[in-house]
PDB file of N, CA and C in Angstrom:
ATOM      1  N   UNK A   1       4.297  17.232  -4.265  1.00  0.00           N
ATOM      2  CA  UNK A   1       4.234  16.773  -2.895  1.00  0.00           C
ATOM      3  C   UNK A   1       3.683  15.350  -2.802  1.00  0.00           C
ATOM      4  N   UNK A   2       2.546  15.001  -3.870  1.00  0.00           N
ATOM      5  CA  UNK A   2       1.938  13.552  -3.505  1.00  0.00           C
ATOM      6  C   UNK A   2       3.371  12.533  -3.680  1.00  0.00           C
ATOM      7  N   UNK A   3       4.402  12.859  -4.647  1.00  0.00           N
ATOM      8  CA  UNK A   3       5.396  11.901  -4.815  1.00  0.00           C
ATOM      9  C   UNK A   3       6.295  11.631  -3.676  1.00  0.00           C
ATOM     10  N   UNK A   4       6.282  12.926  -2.900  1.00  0.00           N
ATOM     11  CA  UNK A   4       7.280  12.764  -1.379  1.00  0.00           C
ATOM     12  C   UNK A   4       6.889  11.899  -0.597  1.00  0.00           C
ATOM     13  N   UNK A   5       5.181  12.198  -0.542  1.00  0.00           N
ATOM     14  CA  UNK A   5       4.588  11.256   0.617  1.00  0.00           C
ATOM     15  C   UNK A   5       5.084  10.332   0.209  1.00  0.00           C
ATOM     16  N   UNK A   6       4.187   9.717  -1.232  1.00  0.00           N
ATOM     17  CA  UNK A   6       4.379   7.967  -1.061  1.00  0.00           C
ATOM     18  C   UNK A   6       5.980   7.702  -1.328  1.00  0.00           C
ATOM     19  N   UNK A   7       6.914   8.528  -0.989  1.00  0.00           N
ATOM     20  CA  UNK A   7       8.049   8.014  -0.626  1.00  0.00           C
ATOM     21  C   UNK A   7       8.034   7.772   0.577  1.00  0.00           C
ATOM     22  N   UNK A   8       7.538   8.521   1.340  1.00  0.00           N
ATOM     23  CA  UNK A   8       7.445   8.900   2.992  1.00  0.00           C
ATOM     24  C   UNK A   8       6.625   7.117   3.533  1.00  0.00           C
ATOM     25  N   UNK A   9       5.756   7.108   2.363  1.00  0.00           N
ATOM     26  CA  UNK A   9       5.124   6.264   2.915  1.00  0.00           C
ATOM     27  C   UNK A   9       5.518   4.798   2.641  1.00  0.00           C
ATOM     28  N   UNK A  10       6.646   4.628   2.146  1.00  0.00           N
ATOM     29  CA  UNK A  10       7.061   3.647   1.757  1.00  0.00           C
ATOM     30  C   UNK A  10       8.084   3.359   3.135  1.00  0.00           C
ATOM     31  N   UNK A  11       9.001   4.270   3.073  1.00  0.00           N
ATOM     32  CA  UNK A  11       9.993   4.227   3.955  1.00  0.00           C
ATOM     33  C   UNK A  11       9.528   4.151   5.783  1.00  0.00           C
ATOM     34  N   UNK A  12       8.101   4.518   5.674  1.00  0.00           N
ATOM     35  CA  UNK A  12       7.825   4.524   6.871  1.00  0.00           C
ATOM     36  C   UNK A  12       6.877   3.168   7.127  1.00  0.00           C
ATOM     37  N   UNK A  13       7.207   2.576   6.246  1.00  0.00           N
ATOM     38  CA  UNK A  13       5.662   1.083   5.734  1.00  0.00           C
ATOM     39  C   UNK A  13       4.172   1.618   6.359  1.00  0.00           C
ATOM     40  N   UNK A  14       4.131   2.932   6.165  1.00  0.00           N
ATOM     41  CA  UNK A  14       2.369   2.937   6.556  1.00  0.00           C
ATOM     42  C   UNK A  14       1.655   3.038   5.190  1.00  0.00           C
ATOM     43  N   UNK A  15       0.624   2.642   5.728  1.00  0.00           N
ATOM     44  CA  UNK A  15      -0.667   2.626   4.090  1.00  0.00           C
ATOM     45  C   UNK A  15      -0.944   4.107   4.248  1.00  0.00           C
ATOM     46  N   UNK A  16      -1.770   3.953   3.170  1.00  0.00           N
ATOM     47  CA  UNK A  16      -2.827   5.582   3.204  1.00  0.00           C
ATOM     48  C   UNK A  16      -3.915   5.656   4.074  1.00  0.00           C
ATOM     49  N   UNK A  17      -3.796   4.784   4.871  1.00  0.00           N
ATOM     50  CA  UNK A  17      -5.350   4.232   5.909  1.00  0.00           C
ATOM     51  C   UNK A  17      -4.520   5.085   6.773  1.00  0.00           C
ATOM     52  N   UNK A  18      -3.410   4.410   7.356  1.00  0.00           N
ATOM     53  CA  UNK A  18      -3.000   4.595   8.544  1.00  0.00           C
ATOM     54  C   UNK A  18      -2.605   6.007   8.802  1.00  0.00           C
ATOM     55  N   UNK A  19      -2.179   6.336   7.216  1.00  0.00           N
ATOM     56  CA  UNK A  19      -1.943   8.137   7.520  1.00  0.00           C
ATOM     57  C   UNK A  19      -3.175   8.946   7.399  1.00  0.00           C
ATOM     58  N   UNK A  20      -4.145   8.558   6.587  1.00  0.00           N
ATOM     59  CA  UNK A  20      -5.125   9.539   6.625  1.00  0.00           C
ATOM     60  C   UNK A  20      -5.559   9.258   8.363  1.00  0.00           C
ATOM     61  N   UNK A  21      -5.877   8.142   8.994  1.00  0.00           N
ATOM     62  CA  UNK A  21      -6.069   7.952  10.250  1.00  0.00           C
ATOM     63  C   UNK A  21      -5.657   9.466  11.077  1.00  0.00           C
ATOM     64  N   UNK A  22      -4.051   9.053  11.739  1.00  0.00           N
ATOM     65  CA  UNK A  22      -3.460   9.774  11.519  1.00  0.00           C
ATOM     66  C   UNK A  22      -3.512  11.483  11.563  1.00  0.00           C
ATOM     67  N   UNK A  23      -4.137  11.615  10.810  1.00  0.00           N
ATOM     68  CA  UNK A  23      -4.626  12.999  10.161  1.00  0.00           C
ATOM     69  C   UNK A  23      -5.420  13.857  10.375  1.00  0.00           C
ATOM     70  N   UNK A  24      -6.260  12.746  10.517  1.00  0.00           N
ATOM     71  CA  UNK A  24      -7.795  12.548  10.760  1.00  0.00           C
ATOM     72  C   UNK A  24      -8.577  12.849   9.609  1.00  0.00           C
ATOM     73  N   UNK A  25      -8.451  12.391   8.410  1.00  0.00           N
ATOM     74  CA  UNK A  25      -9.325  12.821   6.999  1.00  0.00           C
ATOM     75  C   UNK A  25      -9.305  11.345   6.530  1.00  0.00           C
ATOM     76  N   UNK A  26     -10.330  11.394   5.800  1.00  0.00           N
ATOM     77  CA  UNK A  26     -10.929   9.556   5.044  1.00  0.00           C
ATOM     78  C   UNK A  26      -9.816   9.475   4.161  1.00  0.00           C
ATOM     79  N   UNK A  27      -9.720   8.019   4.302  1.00  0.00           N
ATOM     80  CA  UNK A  27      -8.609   7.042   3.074  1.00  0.00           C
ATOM     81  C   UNK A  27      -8.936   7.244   2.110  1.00  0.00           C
ATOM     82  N   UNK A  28     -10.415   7.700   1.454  1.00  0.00           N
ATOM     83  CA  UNK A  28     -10.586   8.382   0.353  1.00  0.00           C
ATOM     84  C   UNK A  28     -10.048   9.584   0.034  1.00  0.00           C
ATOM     85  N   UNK A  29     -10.386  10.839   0.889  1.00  0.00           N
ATOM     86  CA  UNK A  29      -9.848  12.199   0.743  1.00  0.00           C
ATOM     87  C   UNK A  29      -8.498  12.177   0.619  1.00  0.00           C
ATOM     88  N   UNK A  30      -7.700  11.783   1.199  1.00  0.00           N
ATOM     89  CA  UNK A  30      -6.199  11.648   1.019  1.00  0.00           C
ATOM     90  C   UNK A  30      -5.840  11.111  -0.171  1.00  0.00           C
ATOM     91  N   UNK A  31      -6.538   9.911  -0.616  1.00  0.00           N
ATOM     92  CA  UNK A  31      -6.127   9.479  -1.536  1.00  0.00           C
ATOM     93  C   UNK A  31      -6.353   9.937  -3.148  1.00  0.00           C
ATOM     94  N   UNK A  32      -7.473  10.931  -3.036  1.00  0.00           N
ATOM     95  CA  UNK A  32      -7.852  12.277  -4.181  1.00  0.00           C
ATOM     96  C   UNK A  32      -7.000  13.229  -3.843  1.00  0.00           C
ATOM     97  N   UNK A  33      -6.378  13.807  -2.535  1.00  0.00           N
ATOM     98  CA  UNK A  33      -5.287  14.692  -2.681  1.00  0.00           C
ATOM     99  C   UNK A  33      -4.145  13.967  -3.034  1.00  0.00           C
ATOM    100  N   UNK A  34      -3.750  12.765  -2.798  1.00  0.00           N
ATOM    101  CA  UNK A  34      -2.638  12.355  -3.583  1.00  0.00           C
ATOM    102  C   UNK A  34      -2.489  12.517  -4.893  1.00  0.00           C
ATOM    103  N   UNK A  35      -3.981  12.104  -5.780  1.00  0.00           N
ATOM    104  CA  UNK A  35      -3.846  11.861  -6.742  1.00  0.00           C
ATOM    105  C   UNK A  35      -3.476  13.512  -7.407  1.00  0.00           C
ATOM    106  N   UNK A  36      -4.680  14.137  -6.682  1.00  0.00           N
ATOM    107  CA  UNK A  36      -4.345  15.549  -7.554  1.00  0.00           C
ATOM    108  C   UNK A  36      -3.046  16.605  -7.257  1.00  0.00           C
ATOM    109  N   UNK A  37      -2.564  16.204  -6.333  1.00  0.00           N
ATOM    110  CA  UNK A  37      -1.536  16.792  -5.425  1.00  0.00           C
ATOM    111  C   UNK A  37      -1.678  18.152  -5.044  1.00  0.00           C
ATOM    112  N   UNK A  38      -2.699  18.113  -4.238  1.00  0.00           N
ATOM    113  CA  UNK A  38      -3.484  19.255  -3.624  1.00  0.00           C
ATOM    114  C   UNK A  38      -3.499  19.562  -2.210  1.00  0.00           C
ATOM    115  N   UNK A  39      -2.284  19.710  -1.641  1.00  0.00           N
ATOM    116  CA  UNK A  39      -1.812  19.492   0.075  1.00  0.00           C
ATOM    117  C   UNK A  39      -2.526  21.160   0.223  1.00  0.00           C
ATOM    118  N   UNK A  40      -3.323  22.035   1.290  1.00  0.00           N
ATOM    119  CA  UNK A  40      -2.623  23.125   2.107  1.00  0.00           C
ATOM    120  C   UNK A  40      -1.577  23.085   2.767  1.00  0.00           C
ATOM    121  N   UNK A  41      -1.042  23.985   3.113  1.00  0.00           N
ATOM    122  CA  UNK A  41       0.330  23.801   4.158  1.00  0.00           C
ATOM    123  C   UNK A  41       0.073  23.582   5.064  1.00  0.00           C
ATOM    124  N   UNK A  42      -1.123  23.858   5.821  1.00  0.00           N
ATOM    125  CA  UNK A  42      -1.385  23.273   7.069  1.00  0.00           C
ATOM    126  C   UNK A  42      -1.387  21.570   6.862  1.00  0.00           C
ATOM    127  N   UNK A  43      -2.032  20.864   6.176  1.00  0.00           N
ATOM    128  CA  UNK A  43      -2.321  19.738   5.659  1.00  0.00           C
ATOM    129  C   UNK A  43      -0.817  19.211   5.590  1.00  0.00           C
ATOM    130  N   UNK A  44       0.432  19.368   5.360  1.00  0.00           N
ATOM    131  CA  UNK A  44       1.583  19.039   4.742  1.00  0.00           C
ATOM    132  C   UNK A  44       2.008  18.691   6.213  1.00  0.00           C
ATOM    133  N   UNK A  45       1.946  20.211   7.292  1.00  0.00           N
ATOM    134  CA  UNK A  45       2.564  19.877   8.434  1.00  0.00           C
ATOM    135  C   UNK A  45       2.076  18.896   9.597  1.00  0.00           C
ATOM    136  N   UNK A  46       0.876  18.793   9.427  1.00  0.00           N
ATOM    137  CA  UNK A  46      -0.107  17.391   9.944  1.00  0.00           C
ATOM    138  C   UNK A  46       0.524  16.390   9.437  1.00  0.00           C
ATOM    139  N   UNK A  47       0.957  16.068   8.093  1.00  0.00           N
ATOM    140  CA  UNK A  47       1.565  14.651   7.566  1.00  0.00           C
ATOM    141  C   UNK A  47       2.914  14.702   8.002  1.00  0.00           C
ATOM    142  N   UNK A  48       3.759  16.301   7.818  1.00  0.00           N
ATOM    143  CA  UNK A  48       5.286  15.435   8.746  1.00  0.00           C
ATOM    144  C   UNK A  48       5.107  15.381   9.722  1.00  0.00           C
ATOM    145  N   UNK A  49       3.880  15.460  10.537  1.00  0.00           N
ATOM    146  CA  UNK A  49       3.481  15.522  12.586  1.00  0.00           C
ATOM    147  C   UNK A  49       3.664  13.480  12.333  1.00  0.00           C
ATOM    148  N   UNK A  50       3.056  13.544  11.386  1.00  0.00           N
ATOM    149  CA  UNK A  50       2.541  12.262  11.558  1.00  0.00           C
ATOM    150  C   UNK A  50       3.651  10.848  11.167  1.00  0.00           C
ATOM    151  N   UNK A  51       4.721  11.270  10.251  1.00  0.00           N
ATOM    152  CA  UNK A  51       5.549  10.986   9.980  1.00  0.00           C
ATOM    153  C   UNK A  51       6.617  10.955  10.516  1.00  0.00           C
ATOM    154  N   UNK A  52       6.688  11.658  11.736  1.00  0.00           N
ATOM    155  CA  UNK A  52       7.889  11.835  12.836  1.00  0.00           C
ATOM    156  C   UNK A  52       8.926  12.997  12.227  1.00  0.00           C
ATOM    157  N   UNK A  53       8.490  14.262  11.461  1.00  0.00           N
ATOM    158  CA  UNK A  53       9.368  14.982  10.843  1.00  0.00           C
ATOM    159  C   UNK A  53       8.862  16.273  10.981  1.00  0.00           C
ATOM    160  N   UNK A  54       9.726  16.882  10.194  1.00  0.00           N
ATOM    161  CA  UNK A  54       8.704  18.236  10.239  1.00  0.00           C
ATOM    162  C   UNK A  54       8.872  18.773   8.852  1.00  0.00           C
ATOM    163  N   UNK A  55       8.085  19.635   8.236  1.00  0.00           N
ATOM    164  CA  UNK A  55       8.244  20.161   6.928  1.00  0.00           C
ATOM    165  C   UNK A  55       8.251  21.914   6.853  1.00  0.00           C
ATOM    166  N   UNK A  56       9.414  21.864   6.244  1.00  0.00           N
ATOM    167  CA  UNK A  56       9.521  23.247   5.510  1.00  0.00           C
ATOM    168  C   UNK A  56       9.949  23.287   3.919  1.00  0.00           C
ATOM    169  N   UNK A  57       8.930  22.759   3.367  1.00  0.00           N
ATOM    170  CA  UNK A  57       8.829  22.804   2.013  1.00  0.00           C
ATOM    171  C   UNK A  57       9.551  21.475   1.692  1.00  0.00           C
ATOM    172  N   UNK A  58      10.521  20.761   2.647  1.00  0.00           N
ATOM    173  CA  UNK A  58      10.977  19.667   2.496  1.00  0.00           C
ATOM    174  C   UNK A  58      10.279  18.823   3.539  1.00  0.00           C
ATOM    175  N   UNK A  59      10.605  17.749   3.438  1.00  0.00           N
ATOM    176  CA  UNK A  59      10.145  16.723   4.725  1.00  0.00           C
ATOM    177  C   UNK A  59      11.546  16.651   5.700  1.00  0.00           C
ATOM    178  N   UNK A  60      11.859  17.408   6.684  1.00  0.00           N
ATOM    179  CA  UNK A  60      13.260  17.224   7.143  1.00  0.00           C
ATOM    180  C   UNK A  60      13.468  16.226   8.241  1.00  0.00           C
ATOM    181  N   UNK A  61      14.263  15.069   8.582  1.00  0.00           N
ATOM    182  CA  UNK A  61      14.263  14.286   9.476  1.00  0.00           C
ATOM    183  C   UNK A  61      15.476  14.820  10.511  1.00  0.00           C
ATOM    184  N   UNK A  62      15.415  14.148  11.943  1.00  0.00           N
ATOM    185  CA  UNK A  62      16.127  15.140  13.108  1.00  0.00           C
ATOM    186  C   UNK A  62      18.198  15.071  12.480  1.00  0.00           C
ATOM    187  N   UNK A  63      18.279  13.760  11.645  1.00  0.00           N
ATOM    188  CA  UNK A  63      19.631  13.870  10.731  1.00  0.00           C
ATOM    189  C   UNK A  63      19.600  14.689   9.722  1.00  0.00           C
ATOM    190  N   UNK A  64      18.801  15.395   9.330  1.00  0.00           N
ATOM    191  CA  UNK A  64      19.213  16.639   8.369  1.00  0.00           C
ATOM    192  C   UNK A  64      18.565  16.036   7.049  1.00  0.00           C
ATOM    193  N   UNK A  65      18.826  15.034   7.088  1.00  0.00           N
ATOM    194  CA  UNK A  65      17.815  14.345   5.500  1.00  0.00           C
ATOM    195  C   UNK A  65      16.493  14.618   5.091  1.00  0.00           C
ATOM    196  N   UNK A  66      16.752  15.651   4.087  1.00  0.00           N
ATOM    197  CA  UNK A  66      15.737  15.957   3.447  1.00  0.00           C
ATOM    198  C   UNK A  66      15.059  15.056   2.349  1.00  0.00           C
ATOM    199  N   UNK A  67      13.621  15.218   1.900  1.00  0.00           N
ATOM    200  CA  UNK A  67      12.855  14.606   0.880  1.00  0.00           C
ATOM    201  C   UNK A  67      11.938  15.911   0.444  1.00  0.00           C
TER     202      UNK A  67
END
């Protein structure tokens, strides 16, 4: 999952500031769950809230494009 985000987060040009923001969890904490890739599922669906998507095991956008 940490590899989807920072796809997510590329394509969406936000930092890890702006998503942990976002989130509401420190640019640190996010950035130790990136590293370890340690999402809950609740945690996953907060990041596609935040991403403009929604997730079911994929990141799905409202065109059907999955990540």
């Amino acid at each position: 999952m940490g590899e989807k985000i920072r796809i997510l987060l590329k394509r969406k040009k936000m930092t890890i500031s702006q998503l942990a923001a976002a989130i509401g969890t420190s640019n640190q904490n996010l950035s130790n769950k990136l590293t370890r890739d340690n999402f809950s599922e609740q945690e996953l669906h907060k990041i596609a809230e935040a991403f403009g998507c929604r997730f079911e095991g994929f990141f799905i956008f409202d065109d059907n494009e999955k990540i």
